[in-house]
PDB file of N, CA and C in Angstrom:
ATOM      1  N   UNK A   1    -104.008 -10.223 -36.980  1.00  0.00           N
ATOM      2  CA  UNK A   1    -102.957  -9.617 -37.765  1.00  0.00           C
ATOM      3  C   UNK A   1    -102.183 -10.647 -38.589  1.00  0.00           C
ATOM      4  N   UNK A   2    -102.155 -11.888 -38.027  1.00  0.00           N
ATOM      5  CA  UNK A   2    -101.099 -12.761 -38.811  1.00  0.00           C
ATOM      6  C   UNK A   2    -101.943 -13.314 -40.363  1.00  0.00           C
ATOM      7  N   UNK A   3    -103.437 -13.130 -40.334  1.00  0.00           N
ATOM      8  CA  UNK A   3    -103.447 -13.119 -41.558  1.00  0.00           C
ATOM      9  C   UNK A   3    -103.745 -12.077 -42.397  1.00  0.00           C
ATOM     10  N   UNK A   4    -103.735 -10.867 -41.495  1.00  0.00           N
ATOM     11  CA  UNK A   4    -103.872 -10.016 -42.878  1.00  0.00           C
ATOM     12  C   UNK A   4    -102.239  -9.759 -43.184  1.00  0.00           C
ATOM     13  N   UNK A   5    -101.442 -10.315 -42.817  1.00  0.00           N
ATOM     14  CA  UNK A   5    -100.011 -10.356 -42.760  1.00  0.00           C
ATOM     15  C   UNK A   5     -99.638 -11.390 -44.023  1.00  0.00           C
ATOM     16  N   UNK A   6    -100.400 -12.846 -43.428  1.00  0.00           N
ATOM     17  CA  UNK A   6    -100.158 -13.683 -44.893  1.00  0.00           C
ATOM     18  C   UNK A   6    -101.040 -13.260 -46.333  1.00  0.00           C
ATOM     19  N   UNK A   7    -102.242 -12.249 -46.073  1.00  0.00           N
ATOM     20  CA  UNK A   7    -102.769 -11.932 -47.459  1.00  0.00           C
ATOM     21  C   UNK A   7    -101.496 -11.002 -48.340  1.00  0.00           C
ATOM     22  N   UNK A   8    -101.147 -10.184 -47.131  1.00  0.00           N
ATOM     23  CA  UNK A   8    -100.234  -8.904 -47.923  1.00  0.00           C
ATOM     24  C   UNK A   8     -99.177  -9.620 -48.704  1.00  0.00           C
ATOM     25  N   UNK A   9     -98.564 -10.453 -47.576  1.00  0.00           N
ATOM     26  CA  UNK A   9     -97.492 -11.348 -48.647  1.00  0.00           C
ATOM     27  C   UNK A   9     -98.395 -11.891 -49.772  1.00  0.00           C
ATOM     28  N   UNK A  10     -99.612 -12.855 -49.773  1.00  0.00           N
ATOM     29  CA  UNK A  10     -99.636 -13.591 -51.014  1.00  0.00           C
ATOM     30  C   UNK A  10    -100.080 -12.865 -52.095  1.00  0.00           C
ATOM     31  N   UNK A  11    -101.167 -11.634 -51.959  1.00  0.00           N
ATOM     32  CA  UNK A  11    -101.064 -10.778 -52.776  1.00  0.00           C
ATOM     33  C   UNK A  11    -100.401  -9.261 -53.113  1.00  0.00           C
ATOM     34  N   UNK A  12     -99.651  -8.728 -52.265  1.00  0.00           N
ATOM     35  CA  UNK A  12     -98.363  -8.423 -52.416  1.00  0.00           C
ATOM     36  C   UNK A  12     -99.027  -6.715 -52.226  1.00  0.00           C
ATOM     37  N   UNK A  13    -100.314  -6.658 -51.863  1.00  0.00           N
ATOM     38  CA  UNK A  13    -100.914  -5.527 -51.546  1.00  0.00           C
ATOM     39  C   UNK A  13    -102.757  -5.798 -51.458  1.00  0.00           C
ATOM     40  N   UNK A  14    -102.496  -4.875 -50.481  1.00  0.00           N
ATOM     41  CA  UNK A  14    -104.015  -5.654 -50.191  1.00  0.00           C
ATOM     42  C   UNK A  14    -104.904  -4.040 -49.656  1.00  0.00           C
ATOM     43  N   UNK A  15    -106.235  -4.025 -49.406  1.00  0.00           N
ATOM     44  CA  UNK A  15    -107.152  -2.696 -49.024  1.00  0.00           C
ATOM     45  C   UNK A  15    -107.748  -3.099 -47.985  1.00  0.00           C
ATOM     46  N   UNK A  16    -107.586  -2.373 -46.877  1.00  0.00           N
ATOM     47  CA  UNK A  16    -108.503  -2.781 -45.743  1.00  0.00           C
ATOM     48  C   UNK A  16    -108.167  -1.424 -45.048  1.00  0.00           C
ATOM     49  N   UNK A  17    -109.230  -1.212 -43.813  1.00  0.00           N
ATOM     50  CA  UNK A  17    -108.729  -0.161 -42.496  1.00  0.00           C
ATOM     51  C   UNK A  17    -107.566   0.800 -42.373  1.00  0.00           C
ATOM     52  N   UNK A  18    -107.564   1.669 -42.449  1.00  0.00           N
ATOM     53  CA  UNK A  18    -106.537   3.232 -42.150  1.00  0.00           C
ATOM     54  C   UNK A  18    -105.651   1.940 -41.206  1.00  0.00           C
ATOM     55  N   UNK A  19    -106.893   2.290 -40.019  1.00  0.00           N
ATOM     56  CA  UNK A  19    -105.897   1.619 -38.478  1.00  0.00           C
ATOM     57  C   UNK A  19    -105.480   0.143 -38.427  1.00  0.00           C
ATOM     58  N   UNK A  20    -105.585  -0.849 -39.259  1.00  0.00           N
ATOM     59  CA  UNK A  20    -105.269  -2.325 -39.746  1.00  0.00           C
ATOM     60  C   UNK A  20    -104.132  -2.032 -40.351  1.00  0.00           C
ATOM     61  N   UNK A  21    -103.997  -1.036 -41.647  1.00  0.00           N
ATOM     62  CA  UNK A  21    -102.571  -1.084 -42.502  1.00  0.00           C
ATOM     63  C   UNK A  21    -101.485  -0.497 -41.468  1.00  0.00           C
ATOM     64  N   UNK A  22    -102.168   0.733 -40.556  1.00  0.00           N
ATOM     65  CA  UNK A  22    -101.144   0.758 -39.689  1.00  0.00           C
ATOM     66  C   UNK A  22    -100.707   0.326 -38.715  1.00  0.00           C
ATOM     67  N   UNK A  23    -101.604  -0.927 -38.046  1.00  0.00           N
ATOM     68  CA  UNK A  23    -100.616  -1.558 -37.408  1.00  0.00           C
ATOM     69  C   UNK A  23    -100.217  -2.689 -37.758  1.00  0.00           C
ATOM     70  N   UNK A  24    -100.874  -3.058 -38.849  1.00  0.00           N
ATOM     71  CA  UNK A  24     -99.914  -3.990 -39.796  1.00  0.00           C
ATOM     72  C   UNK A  24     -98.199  -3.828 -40.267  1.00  0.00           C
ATOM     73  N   UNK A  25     -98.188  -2.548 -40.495  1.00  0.00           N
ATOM     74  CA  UNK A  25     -96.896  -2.322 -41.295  1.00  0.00           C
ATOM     75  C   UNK A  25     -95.859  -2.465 -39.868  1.00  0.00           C
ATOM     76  N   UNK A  26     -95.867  -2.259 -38.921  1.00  0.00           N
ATOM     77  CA  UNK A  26     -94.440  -2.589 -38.113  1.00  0.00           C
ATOM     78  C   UNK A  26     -94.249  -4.621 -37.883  1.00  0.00           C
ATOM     79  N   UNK A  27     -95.473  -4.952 -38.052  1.00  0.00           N
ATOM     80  CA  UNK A  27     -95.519  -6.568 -37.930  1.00  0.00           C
ATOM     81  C   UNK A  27     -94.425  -7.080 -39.103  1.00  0.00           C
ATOM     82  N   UNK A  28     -95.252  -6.802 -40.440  1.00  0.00           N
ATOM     83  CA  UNK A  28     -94.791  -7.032 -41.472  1.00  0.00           C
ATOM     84  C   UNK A  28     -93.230  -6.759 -41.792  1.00  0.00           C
ATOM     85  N   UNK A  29     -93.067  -5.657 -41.361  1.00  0.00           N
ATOM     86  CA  UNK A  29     -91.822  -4.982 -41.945  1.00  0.00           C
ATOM     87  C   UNK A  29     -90.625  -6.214 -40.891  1.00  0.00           C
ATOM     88  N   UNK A  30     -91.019  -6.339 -39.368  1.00  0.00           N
ATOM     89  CA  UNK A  30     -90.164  -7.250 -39.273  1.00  0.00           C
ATOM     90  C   UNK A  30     -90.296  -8.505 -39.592  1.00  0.00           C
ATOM     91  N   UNK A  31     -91.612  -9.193 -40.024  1.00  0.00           N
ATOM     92  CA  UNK A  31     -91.082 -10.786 -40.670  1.00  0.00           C
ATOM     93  C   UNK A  31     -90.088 -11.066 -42.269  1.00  0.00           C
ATOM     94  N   UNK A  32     -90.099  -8.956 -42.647  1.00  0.00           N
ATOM     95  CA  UNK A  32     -89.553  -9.384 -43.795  1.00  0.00           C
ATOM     96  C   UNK A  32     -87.596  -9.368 -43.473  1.00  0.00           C
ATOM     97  N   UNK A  33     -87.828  -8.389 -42.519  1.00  0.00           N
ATOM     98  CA  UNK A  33     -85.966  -8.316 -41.786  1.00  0.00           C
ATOM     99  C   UNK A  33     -86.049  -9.786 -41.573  1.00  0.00           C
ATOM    100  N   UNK A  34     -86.849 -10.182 -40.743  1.00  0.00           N
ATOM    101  CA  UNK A  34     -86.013 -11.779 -40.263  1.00  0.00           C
ATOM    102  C   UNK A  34     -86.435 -12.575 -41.281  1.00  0.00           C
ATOM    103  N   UNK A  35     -86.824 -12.444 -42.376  1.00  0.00           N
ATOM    104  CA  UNK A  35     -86.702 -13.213 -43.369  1.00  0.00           C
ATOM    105  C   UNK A  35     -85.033 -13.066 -43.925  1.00  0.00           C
ATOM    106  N   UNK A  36     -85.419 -11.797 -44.212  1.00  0.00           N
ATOM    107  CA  UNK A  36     -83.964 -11.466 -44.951  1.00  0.00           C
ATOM    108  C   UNK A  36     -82.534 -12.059 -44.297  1.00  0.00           C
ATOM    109  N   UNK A  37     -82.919 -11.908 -43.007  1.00  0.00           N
ATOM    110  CA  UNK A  37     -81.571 -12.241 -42.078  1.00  0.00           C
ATOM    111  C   UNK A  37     -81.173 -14.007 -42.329  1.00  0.00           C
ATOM    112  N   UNK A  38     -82.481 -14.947 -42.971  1.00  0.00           N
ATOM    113  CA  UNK A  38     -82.732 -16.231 -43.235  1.00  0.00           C
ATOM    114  C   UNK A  38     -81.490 -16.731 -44.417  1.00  0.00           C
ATOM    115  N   UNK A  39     -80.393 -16.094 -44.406  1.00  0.00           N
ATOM    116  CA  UNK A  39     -79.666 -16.455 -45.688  1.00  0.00           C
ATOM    117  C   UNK A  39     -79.140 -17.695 -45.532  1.00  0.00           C
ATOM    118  N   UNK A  40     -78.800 -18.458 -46.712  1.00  0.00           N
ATOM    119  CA  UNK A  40     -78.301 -20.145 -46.640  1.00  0.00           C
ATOM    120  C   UNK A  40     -76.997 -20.104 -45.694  1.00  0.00           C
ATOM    121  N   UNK A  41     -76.087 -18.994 -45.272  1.00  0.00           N
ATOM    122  CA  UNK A  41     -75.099 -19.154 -44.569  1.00  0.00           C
ATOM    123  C   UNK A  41     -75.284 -18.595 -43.348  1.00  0.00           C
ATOM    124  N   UNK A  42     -76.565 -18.614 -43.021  1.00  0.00           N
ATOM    125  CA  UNK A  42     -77.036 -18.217 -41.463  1.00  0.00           C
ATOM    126  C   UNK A  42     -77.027 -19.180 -40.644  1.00  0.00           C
ATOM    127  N   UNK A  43     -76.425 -19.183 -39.527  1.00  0.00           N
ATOM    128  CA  UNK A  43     -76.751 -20.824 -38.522  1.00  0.00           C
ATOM    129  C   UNK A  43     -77.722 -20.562 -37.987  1.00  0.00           C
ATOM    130  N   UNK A  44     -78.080 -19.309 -38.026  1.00  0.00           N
ATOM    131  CA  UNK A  44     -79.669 -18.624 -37.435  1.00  0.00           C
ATOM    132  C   UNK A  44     -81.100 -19.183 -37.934  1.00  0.00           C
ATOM    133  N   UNK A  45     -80.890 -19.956 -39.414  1.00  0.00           N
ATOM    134  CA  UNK A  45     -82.271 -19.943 -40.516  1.00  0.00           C
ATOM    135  C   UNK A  45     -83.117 -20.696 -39.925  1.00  0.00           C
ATOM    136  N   UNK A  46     -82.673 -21.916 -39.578  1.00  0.00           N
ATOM    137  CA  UNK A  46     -83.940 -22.702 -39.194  1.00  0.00           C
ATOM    138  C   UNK A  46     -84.697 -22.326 -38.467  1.00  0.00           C
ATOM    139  N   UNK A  47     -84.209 -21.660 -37.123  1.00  0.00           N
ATOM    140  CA  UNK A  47     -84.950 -21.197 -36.198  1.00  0.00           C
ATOM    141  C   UNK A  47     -85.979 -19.680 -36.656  1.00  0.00           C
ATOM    142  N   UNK A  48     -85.257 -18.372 -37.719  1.00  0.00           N
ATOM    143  CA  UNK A  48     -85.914 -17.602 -38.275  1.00  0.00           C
ATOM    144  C   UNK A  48     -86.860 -18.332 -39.228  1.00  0.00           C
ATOM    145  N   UNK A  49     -87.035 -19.225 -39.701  1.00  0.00           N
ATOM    146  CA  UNK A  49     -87.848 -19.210 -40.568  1.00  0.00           C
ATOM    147  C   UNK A  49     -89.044 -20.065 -39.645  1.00  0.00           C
ATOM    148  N   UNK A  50     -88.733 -21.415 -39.054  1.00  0.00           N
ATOM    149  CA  UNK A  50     -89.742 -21.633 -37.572  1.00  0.00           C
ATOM    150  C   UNK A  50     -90.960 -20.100 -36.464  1.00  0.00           C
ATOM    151  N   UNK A  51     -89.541 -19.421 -36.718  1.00  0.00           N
ATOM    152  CA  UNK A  51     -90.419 -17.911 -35.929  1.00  0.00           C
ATOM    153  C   UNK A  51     -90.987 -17.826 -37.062  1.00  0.00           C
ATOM    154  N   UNK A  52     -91.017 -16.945 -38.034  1.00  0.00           N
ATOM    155  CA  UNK A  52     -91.542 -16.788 -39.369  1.00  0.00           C
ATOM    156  C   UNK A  52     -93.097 -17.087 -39.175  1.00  0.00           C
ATOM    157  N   UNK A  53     -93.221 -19.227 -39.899  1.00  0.00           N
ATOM    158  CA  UNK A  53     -93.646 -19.942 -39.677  1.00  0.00           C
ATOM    159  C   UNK A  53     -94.933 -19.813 -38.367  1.00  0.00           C
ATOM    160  N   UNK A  54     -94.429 -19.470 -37.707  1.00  0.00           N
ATOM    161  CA  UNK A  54     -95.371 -19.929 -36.220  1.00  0.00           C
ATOM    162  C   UNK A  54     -95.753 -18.395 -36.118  1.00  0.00           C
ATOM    163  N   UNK A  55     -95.458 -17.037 -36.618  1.00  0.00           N
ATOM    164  CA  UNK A  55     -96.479 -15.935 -36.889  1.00  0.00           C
ATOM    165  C   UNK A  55     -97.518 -16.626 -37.466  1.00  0.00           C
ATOM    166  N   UNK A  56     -97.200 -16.955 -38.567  1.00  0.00           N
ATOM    167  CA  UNK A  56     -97.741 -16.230 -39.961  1.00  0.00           C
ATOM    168  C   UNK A  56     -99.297 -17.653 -40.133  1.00  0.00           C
ATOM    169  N   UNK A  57     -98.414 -19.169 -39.662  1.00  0.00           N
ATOM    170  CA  UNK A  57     -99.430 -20.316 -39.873  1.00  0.00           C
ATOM    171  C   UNK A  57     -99.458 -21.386 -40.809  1.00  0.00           C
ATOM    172  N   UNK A  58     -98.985 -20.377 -41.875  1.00  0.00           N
ATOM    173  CA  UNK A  58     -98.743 -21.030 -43.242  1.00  0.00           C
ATOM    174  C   UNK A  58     -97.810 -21.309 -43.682  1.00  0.00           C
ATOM    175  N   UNK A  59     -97.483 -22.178 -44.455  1.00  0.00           N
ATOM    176  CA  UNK A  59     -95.734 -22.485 -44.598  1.00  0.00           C
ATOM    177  C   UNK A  59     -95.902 -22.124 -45.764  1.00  0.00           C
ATOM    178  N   UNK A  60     -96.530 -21.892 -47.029  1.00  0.00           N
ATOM    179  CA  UNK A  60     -96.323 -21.647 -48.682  1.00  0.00           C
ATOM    180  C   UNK A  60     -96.142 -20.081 -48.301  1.00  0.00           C
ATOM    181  N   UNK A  61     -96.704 -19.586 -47.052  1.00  0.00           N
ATOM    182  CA  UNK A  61     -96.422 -17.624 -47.188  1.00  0.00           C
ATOM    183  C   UNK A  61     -95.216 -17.525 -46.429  1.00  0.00           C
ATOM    184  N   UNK A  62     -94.619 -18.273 -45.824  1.00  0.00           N
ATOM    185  CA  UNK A  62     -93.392 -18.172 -45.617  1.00  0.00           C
ATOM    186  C   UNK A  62     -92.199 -19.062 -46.448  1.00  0.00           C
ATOM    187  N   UNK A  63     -92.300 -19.825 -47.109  1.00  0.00           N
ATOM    188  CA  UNK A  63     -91.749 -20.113 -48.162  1.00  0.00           C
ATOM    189  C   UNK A  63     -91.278 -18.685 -49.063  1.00  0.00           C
ATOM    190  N   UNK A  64     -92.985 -18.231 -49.498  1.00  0.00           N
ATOM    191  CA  UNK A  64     -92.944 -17.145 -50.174  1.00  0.00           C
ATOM    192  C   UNK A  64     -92.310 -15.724 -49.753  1.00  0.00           C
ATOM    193  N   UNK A  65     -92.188 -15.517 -48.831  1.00  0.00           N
ATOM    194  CA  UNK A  65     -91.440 -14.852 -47.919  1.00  0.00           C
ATOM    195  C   UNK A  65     -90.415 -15.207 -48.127  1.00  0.00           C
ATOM    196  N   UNK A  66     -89.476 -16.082 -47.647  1.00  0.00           N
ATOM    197  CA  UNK A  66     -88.055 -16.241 -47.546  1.00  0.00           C
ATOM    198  C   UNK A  66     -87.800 -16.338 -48.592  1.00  0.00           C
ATOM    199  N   UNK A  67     -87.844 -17.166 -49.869  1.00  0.00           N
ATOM    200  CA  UNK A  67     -87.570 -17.427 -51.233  1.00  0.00           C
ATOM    201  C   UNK A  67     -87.562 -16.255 -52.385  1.00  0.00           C
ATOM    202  N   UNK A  68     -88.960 -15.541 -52.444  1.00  0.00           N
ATOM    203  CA  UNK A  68     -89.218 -14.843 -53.296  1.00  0.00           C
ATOM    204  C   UNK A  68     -89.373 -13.102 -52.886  1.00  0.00           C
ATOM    205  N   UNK A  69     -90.221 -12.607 -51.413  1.00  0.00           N
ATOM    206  CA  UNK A  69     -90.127 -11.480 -51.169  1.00  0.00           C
ATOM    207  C   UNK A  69     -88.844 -11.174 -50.691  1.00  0.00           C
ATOM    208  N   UNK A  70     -88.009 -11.450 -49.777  1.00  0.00           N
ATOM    209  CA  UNK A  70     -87.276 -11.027 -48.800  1.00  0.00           C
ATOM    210  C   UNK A  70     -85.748 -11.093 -49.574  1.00  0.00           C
ATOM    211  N   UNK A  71     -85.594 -11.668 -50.799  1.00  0.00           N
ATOM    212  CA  UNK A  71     -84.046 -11.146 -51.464  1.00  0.00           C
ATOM    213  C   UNK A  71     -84.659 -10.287 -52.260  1.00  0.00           C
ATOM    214  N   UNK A  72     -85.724  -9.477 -52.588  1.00  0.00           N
ATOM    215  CA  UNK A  72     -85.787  -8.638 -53.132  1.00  0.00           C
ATOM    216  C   UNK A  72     -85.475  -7.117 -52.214  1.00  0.00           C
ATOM    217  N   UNK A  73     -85.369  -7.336 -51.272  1.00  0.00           N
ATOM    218  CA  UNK A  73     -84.880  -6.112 -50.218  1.00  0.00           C
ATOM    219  C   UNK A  73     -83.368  -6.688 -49.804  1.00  0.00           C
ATOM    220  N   UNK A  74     -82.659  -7.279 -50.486  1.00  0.00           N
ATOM    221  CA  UNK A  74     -81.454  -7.538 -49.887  1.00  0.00           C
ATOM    222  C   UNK A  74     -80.279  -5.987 -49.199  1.00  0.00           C
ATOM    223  N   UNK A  75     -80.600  -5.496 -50.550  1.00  0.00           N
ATOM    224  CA  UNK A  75     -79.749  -4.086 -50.234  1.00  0.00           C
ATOM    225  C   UNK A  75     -80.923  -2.778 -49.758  1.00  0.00           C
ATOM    226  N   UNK A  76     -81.958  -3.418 -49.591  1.00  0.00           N
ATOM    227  CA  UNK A  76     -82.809  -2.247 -48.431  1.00  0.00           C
ATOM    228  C   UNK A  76     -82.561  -2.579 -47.394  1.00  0.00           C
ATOM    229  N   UNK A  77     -82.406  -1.176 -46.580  1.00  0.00           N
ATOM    230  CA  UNK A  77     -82.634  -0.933 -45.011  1.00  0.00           C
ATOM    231  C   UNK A  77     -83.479  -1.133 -44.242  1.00  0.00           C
ATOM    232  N   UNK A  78     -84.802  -0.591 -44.744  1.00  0.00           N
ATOM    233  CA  UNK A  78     -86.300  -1.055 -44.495  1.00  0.00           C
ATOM    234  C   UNK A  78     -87.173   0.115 -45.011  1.00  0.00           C
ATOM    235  N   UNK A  79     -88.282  -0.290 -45.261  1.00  0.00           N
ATOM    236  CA  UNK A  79     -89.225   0.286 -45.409  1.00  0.00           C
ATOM    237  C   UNK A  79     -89.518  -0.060 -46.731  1.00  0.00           C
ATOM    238  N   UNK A  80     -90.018  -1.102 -46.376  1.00  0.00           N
ATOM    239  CA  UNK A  80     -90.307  -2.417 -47.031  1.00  0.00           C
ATOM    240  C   UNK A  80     -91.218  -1.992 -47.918  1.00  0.00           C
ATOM    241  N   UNK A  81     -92.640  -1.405 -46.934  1.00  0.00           N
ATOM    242  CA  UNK A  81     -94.315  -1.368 -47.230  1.00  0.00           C
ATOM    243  C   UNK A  81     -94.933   0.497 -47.475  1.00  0.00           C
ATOM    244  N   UNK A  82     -95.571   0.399 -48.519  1.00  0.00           N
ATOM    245  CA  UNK A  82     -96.394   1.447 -48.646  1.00  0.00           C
ATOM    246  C   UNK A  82     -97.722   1.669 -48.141  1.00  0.00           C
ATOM    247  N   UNK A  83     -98.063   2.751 -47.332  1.00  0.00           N
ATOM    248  CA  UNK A  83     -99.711   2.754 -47.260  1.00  0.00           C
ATOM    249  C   UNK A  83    -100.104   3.914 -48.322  1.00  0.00           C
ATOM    250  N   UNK A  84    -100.960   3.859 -48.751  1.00  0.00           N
ATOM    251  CA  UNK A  84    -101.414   4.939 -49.867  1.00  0.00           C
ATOM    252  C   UNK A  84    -103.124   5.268 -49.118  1.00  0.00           C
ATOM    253  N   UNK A  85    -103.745   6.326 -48.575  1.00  0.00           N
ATOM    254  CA  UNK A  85    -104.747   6.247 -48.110  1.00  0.00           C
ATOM    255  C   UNK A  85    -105.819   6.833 -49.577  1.00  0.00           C
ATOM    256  N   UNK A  86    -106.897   6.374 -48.917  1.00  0.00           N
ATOM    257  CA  UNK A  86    -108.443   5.963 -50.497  1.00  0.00           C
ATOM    258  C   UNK A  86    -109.455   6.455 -50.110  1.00  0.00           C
ATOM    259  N   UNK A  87    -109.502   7.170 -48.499  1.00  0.00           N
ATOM    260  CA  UNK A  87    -110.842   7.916 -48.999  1.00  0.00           C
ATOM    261  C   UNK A  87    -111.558   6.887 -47.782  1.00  0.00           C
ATOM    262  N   UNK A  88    -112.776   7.310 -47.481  1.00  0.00           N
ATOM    263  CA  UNK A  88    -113.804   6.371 -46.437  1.00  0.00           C
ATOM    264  C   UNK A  88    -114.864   5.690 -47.528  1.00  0.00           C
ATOM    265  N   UNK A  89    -114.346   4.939 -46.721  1.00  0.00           N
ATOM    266  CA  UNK A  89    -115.474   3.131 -47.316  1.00  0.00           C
ATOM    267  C   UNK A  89    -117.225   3.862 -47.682  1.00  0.00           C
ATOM    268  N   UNK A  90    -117.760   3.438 -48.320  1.00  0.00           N
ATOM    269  CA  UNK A  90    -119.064   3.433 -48.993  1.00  0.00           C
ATOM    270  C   UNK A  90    -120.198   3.234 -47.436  1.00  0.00           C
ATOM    271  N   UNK A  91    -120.261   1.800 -46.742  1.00  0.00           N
ATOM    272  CA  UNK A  91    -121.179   2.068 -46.183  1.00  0.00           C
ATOM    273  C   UNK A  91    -120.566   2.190 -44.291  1.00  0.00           C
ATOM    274  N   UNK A  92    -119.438   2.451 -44.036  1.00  0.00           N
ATOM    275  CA  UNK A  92    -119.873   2.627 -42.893  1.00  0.00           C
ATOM    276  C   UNK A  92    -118.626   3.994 -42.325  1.00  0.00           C
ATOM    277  N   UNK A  93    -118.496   4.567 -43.633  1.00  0.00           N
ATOM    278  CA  UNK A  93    -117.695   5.525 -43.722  1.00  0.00           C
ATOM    279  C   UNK A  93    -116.218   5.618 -42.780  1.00  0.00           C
ATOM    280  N   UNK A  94    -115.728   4.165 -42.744  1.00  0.00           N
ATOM    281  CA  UNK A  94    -114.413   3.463 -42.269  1.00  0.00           C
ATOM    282  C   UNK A  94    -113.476   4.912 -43.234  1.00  0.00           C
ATOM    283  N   UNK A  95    -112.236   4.938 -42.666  1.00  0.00           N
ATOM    284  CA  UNK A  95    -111.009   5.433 -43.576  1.00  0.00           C
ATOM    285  C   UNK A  95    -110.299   4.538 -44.369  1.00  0.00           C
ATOM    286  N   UNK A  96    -110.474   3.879 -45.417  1.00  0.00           N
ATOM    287  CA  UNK A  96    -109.405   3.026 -46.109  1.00  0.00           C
ATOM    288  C   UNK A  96    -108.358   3.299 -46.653  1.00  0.00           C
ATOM    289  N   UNK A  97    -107.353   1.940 -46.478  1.00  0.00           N
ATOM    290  CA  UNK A  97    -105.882   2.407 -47.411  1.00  0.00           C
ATOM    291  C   UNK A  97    -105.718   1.001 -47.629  1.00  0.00           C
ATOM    292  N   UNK A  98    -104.532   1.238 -48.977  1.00  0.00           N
ATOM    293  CA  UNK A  98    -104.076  -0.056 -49.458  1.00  0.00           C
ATOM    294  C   UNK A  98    -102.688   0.048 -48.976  1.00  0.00           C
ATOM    295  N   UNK A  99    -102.382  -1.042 -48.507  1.00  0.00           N
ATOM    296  CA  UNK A  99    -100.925  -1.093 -48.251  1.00  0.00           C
ATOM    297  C   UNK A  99    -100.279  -2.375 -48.559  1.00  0.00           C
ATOM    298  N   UNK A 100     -99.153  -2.078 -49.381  1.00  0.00           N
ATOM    299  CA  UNK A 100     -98.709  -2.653 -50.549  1.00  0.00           C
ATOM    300  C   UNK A 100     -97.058  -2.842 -50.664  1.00  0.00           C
ATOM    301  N   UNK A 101     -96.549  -3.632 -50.988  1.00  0.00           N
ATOM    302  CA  UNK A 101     -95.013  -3.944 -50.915  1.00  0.00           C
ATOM    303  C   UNK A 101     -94.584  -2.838 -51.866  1.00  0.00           C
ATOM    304  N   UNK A 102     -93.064  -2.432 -51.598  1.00  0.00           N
ATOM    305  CA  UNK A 102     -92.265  -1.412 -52.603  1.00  0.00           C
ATOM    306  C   UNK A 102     -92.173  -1.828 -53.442  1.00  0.00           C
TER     307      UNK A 102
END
């Protein structure tokens, strides 16, 4: 999960599995709260963005996370992520969906 977690962040929506986007989206939705909670006047940040960090693996998708996704939900509550479902896959007749940032 933690990298189909860092794809969604780096491409900001991604297509895979019915049952992947959905249990992706409760993961996701909280690295983007404790991103958000990461503000410069948090005594909390270092340590949220370390958790962050030690999900996810990568430090440029949590960079990207804290910097660029997560003040864009400043005044959201949550519900961060969309799933949009696509129909079953070509050869092994999987259910696919894309699930994709708001």
């Amino acid at each position: 999960m933690a990298n189909l977690a860092a794809s969604l962040f780096a491409a900001e929506a991604i297509v895979t599995t019915e049952a992947k986007a959905k249990a992706l989206r409760p993961i996701a939705e909280k690295l983007i709260t404790k991103a958000k909670k990461a503000t410069a006047d948090d005594p909390m940040r270092i340590h949220r963005i370390r958790q962050i960090q030690g999900y996810l693996g990568d430090r440029e998708m949590t960079h990207k996370l804290v910097t660029d996704v997560a003040p864009r939900y400043s005044e959201r509550p949550g519900g961060y992520l969309r799933i949009y479902k696509l129909g079953p896959r070509q050869g092994d007749n999987a259910q696919m969906a894309r699930i994709e940032l708001v």
